[in-house]
Protein backbone atom coordinates (compact mmCIF):
# COMPACT_ATOMS: atom_id res chain seq x y z
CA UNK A 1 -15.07 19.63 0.72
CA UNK A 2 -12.71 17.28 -1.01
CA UNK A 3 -10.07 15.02 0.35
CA UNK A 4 -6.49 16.25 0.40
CA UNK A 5 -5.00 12.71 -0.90
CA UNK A 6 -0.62 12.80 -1.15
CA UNK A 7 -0.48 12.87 -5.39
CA UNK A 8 2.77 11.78 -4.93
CA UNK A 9 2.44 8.38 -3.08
CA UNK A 10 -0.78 7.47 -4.50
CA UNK A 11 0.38 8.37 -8.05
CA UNK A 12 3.25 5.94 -7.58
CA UNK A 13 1.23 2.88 -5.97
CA UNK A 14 -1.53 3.45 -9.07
CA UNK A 15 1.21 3.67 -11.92
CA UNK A 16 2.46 0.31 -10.12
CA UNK A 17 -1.21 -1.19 -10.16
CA UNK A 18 -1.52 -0.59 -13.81
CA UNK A 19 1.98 -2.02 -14.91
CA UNK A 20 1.29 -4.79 -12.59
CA UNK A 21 -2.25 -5.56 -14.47
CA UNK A 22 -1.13 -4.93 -17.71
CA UNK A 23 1.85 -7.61 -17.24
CA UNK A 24 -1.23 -9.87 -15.81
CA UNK A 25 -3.17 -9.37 -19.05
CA UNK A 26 -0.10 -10.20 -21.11
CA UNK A 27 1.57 -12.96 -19.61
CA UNK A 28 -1.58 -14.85 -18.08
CA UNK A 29 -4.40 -13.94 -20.32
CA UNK A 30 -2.41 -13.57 -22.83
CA UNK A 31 -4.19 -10.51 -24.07
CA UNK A 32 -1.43 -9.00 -26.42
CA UNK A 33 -4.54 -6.16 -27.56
CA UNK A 34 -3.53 -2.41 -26.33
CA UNK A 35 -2.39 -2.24 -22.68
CA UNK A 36 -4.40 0.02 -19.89
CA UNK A 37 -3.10 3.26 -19.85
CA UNK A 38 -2.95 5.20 -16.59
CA UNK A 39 -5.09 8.31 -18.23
CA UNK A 40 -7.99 5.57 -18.46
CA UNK A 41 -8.30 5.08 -15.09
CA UNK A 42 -9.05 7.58 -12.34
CA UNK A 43 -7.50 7.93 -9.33
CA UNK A 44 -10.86 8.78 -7.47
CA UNK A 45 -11.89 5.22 -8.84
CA UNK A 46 -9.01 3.59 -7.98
CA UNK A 47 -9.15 4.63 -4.38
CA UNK A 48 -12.72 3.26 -4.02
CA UNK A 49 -11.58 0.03 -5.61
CA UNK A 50 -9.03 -0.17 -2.85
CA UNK A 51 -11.45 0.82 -0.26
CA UNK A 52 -13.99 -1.97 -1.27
CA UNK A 53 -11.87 -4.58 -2.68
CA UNK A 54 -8.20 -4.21 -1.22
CA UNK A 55 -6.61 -5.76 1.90
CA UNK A 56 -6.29 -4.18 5.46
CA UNK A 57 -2.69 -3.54 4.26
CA UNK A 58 -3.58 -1.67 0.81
CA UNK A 59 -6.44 0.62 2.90
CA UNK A 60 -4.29 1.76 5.45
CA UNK A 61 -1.56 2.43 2.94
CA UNK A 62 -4.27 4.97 1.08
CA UNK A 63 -5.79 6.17 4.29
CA UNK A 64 -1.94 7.09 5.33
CA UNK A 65 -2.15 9.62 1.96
CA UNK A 66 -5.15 11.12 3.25
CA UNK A 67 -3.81 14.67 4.34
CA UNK A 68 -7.81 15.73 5.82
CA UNK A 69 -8.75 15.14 9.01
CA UNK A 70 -11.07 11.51 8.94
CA UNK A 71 -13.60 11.57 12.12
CA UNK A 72 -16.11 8.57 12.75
CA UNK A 73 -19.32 9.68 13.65
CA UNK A 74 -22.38 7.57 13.57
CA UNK A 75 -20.57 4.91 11.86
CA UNK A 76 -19.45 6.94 8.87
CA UNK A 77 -16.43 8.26 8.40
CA UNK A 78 -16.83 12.13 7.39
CA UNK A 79 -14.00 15.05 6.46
CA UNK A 80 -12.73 16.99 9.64
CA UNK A 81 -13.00 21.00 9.63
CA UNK A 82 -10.00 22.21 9.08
């Protein structure tokens, strides 16, 4: 089963990551090489990123796209039967 994640909202907050690192790269590294491209990056791997690595704000924010049903069962967190 996969997870139903809202393209929409998540596309926007990921297109908003990568212009926000490539502006990093360019202005504070000063890295003036070829900037990240979204089509590098995949969304699958930027949601784990933000799962591990992101604040309580950013997790709930992707959790909120999540259109499946979440349960917790035996401390995991597993996809609902629709």
């Amino acid at each position: 089963m996969q997870i139903d994640v809202n393209e929409l909202g998540m596309r926007r907050k990921f297109e908003e990551e990568v212009g926000r690192y490539n502006k990093f790269r360019k202005e504070v590294l000063r890295l003036s090489d070829k900037p990240l491209s979204r089509d590098e990056i995949d969304i699958k791997t930027y949601a784990k990123y933000v799962l591990r690595e992101g604040s309580n704000e950013e997790k709930r924010e992707l959790l909120g796209a999540v259109k499946s049903k979440l349960i917790l069962k035996n401390r995991e967190v597993v996809l609902g039967k629709e």
